[in-house]
Protein backbone atom coordinates (compact mmCIF):
# COMPACT_ATOMS: atom_id res chain seq x y z
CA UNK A 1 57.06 61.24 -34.37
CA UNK A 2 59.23 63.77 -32.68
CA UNK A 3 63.32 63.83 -32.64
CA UNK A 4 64.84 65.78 -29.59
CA UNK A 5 68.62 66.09 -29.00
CA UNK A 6 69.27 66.11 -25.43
CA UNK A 7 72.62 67.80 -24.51
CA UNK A 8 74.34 66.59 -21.21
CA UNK A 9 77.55 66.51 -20.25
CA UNK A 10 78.98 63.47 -21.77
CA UNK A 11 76.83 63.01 -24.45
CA UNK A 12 74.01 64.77 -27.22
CA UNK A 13 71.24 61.92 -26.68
CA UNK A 14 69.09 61.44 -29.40
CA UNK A 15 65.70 60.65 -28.72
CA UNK A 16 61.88 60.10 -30.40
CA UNK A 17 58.39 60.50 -29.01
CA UNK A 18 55.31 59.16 -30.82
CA UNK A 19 52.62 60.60 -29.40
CA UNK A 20 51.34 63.54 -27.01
CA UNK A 21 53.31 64.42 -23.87
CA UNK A 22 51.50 65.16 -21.52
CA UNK A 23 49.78 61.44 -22.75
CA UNK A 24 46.44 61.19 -24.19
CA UNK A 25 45.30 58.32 -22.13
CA UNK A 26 46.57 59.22 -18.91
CA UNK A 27 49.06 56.24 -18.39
CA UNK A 28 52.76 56.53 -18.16
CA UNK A 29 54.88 57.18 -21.59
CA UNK A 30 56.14 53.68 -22.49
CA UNK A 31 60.23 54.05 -23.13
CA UNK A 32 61.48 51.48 -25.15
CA UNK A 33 65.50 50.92 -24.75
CA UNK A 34 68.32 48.34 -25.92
CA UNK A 35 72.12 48.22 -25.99
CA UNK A 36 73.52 48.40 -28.39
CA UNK A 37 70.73 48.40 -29.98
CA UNK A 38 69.48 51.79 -30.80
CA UNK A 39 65.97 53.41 -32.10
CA UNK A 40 65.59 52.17 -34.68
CA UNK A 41 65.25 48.36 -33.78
CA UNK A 42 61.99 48.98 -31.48
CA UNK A 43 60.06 50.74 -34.90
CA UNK A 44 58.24 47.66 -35.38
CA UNK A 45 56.93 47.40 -31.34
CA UNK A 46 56.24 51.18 -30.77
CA UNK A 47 53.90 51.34 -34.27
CA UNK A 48 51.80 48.27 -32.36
CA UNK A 49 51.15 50.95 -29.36
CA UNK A 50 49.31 53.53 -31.39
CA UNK A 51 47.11 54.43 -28.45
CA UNK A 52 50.06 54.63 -26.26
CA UNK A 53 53.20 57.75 -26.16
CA UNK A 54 56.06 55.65 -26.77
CA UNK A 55 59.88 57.10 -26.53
CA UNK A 56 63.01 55.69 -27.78
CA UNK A 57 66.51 56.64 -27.52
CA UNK A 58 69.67 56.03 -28.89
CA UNK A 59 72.64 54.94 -26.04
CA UNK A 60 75.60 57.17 -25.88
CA UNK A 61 78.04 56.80 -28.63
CA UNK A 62 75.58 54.91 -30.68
CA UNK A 63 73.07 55.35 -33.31
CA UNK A 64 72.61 59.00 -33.41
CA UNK A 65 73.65 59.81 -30.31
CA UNK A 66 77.12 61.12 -29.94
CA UNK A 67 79.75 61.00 -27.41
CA UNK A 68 81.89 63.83 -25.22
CA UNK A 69 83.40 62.02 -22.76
CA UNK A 70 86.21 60.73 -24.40
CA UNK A 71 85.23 56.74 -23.74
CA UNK A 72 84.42 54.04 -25.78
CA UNK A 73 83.05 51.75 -23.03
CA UNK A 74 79.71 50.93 -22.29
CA UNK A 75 78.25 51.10 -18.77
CA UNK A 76 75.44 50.24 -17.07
CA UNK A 77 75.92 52.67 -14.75
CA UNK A 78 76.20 55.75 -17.10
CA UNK A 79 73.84 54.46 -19.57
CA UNK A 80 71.19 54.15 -16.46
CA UNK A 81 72.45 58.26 -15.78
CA UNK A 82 71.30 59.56 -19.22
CA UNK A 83 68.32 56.98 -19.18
CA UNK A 84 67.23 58.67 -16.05
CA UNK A 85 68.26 62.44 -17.75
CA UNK A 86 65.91 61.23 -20.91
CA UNK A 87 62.83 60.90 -18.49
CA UNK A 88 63.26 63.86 -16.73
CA UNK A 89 63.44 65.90 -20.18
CA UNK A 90 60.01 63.96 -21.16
CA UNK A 91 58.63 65.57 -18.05
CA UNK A 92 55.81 63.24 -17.89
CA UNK A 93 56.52 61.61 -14.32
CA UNK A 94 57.56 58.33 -14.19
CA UNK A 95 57.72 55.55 -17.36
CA UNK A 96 56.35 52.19 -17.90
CA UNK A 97 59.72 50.79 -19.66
CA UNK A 98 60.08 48.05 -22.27
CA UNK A 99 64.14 46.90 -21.83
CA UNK A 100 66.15 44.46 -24.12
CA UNK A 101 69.38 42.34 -24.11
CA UNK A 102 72.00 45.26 -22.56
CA UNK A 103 68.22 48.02 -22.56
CA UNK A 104 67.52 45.54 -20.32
CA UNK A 105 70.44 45.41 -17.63
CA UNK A 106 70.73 49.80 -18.24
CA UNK A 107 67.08 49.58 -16.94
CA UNK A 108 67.73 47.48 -14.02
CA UNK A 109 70.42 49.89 -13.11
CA UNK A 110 67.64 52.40 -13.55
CA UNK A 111 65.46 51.10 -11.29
CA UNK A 112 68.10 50.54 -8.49
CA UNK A 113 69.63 54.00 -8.88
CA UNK A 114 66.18 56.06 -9.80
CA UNK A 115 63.24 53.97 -8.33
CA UNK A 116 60.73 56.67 -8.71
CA UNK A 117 61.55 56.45 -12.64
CA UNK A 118 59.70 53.82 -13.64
CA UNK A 119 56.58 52.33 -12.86
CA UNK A 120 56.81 48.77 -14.80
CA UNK A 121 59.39 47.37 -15.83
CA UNK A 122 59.60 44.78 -18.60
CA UNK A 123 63.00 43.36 -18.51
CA UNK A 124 63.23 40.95 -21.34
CA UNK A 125 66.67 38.59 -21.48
CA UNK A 126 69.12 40.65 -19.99
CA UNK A 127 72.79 39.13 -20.67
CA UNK A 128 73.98 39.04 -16.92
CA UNK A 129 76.14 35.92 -17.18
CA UNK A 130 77.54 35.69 -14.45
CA UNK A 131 73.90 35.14 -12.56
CA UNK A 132 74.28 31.55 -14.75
CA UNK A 133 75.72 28.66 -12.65
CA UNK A 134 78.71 28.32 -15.27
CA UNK A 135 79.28 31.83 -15.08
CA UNK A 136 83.34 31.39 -15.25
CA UNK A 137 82.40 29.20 -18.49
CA UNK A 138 80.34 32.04 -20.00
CA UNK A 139 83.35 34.37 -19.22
CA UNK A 140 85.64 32.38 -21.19
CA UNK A 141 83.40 31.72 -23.69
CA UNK A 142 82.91 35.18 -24.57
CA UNK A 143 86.60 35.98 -24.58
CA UNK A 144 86.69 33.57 -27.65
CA UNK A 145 84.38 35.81 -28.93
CA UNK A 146 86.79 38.65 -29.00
CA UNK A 147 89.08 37.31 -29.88
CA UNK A 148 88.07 35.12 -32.91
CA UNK A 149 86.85 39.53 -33.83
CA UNK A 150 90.42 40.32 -32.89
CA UNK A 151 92.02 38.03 -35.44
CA UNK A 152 89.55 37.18 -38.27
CA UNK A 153 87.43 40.60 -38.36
CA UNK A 154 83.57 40.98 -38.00
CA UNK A 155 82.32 37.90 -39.82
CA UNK A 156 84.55 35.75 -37.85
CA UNK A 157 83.62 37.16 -34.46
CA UNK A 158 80.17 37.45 -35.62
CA UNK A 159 79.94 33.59 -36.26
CA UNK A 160 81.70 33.03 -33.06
CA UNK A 161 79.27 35.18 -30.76
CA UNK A 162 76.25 33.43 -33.18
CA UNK A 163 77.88 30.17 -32.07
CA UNK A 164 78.23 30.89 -28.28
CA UNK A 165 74.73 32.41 -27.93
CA UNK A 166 72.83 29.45 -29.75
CA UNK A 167 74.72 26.95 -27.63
CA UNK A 168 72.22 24.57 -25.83
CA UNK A 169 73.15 24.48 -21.67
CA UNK A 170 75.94 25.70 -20.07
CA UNK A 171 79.24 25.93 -21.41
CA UNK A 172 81.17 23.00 -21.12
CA UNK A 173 84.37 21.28 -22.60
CA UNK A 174 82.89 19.78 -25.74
CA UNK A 175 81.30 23.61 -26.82
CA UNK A 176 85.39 24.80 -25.96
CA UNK A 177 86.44 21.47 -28.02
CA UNK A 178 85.00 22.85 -30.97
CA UNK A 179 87.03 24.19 -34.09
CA UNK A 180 86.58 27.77 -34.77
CA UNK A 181 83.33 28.86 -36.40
CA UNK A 182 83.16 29.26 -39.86
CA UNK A 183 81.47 32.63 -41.18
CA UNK A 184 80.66 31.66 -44.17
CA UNK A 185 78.37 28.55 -42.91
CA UNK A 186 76.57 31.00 -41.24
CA UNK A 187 76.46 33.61 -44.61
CA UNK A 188 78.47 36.06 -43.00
CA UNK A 189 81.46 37.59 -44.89
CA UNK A 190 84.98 36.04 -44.73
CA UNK A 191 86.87 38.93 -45.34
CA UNK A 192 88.21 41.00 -42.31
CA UNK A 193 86.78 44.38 -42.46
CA UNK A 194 89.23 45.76 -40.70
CA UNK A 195 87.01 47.08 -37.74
CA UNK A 196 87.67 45.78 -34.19
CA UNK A 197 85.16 48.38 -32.42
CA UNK A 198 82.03 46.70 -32.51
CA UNK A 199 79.98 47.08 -29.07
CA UNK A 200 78.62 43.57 -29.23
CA UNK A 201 81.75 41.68 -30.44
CA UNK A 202 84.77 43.40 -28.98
CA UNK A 203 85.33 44.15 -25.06
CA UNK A 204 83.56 47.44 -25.06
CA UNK A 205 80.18 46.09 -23.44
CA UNK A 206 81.70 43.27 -21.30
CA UNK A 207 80.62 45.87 -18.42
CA UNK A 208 77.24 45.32 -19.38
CA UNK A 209 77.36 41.75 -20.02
CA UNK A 210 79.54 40.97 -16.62
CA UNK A 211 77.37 43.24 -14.15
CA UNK A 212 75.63 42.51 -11.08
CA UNK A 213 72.63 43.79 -10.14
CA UNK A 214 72.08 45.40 -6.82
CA UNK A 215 69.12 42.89 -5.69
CA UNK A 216 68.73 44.42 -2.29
CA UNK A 217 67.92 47.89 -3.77
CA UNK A 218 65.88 46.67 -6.75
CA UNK A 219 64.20 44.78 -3.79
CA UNK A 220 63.41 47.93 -2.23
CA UNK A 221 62.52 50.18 -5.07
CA UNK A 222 58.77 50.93 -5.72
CA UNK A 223 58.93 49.74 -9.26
CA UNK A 224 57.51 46.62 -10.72
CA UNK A 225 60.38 44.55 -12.30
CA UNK A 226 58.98 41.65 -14.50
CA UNK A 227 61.74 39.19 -16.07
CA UNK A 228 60.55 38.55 -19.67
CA UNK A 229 62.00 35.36 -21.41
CA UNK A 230 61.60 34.09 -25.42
CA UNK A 231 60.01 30.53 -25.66
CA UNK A 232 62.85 29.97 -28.49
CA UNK A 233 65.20 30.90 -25.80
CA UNK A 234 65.46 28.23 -23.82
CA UNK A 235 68.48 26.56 -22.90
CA UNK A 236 70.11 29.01 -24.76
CA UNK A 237 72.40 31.89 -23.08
CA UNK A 238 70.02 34.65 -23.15
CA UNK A 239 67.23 32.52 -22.19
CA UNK A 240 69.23 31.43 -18.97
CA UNK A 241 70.72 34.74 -17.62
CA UNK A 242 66.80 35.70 -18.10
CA UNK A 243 65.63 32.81 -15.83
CA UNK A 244 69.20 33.56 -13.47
CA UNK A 245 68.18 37.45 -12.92
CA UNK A 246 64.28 36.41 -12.37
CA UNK A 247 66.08 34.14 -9.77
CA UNK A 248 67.99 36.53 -8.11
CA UNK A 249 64.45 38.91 -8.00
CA UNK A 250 62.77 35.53 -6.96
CA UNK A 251 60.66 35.74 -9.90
CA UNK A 252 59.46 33.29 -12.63
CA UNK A 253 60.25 34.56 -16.30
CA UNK A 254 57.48 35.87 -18.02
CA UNK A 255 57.60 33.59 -21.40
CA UNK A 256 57.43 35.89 -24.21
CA UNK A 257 57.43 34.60 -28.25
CA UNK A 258 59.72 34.20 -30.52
CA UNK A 259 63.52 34.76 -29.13
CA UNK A 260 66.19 37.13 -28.71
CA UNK A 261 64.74 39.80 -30.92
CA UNK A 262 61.01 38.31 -31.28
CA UNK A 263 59.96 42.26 -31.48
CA UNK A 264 61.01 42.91 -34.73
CA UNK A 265 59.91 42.29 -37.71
CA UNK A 266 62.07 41.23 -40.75
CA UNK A 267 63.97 43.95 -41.17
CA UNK A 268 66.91 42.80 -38.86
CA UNK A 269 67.72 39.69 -40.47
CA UNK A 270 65.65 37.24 -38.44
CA UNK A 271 62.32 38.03 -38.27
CA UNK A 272 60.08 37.62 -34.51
CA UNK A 273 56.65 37.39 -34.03
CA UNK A 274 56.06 41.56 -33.63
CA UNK A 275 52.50 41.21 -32.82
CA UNK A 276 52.10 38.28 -30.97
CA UNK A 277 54.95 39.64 -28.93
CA UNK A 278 53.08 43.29 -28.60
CA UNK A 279 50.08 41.55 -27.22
CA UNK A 280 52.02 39.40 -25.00
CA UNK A 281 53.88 43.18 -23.69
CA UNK A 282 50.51 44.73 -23.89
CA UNK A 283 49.02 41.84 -20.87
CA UNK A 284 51.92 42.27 -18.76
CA UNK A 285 51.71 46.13 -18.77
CA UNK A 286 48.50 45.63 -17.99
CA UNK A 287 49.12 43.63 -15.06
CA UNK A 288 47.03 40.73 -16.66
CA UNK A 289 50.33 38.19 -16.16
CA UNK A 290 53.31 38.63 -13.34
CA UNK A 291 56.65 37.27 -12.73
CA UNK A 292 56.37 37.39 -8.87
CA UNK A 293 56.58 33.85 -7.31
């Protein structure tokens, strides 16, 4: 594996390439991307592509990658700018791209901005809620995310957003009815830490989570979107903005195993199916299954 350092205006991007560039077997590098997840939570995907050139990168401001813009906001749009910036320094043509959770809606934004990017995309449970029909409710309910972070610290919030995104359905009085969620019944810490600038629990990614995709241009571009879904998912929040955005492409959800994270092995807590989930990848790269209704 190879580290670069890309140096743009905003931002040093860090990236990593496994593999030859120009690619040994003549297909497309295969980027692998998250929000806010960085690098180092696709390890256990890109080692099950050893005869493939995979990249990863870590978003502005996180990870390695460093900030010079002055913001603490993420952005699809601007995350999709040094996405595209991190192709063109691969010089390899156009990507076959593996997206998750936020990856997922940056790549999307990719697509619709750059459509000679990307070849395939692999979109797997991007957190657009307001695609969901209770898409006011799933507002509110991550404001109580927040704000349980604002007041309590990272265990509380954590428990809260661990709470809200393993909520079966949509969002309704008897989930707001509910007392506060207790950190410690989920083995999180109940001591406030202090922090209040976590990406995923405070309002610094709400762009992310609260944007709309431009389905007339993704419509147009070249690029082969496929909405990817975990079978533990459903019902749950990520599982139904997945199913909402393939909607909006007028798709069907690829099913994918395991849930959220089902990519990575045990090393983040709770473990996913890595190579049941690599094979599952590996058959829709190859064009073997399709979202397209």
């Amino acid at each position: 594996m190879e580290t670069h350092t890309l140096k743009t205006v905003g931002a040093d991007l860090v990236y990593d390439v496994r593999g030859p560039l120009p690619t040994a077997d003549g297909r497309p590098p295969l980027l692998m991307i998250g929000q806010p997840m960085d690098a180092t939570g696709f390890a256990a995907l890109a080692a099950r592509f050893p005869e493939r050139t995979v990249a990863t990168y870590d978003p502005r401001g996180l990870g390695r990658s460093t900030r010079k813009d002055g913001r603490v906001d993420h952005t699809p749009e601007i995350q999709a700018d040094d996405v595209h910036a991190v192709i063109e320094a691969l010089g390899a043509g156009p990507v076959e791209m593996f997206a998750s959770s936020g990856g997922a809606v940056t790549a999307l934004e990719v697509v619709a901005r750059y459509p000679a990017d990307v070849t395939t995309l692999v979109a797997h449970e991007p957190p657009l809620i307001t695609l969901t029909p209770d898409g006011p409710a799933a507002v509110r309910a991550r404001a109580g995310v927040r704000e349980a972070y604002e007041k309590r610290g990272w265990g509380a919030g954590m428990a809260a957003f661990v709470a809200m995104t393993s909520w079966q359905g949509e969002f309704t009085d008897a989930y707001f009815a509910q007392p506060e969620a207790d950190p410690a019944a989920f083995g999180m810490p109940t001591d406030d830490d202090g922090s209040r600038d976590d990406p995923l629990l405070s309002d610094r990614s709400w762009a992310v989570s609260g944007h709309r995709p431009d389905a007339d241009a993704l419509a147009a571009s070249p690029t082969r979107i496929v909405i990817a879904v975990g079978e533990e998912s459903e019902g749950v929040l990520t599982g139904r903005t997945a199913e909402a955005t393939a909607e909006l492409l007028g798709q069907r959800a690829v099913v994918f195993p395991s849930h959220h994270g089902g990519f990575c092995d045990g090393e983040f807590g709770y473990p996913g199916k890595p190579d049941e989930f690599a094979h599952r990848l590996r058959e829709v790269l190859d064009g073997v299954l399709d979202g397209a209704s």
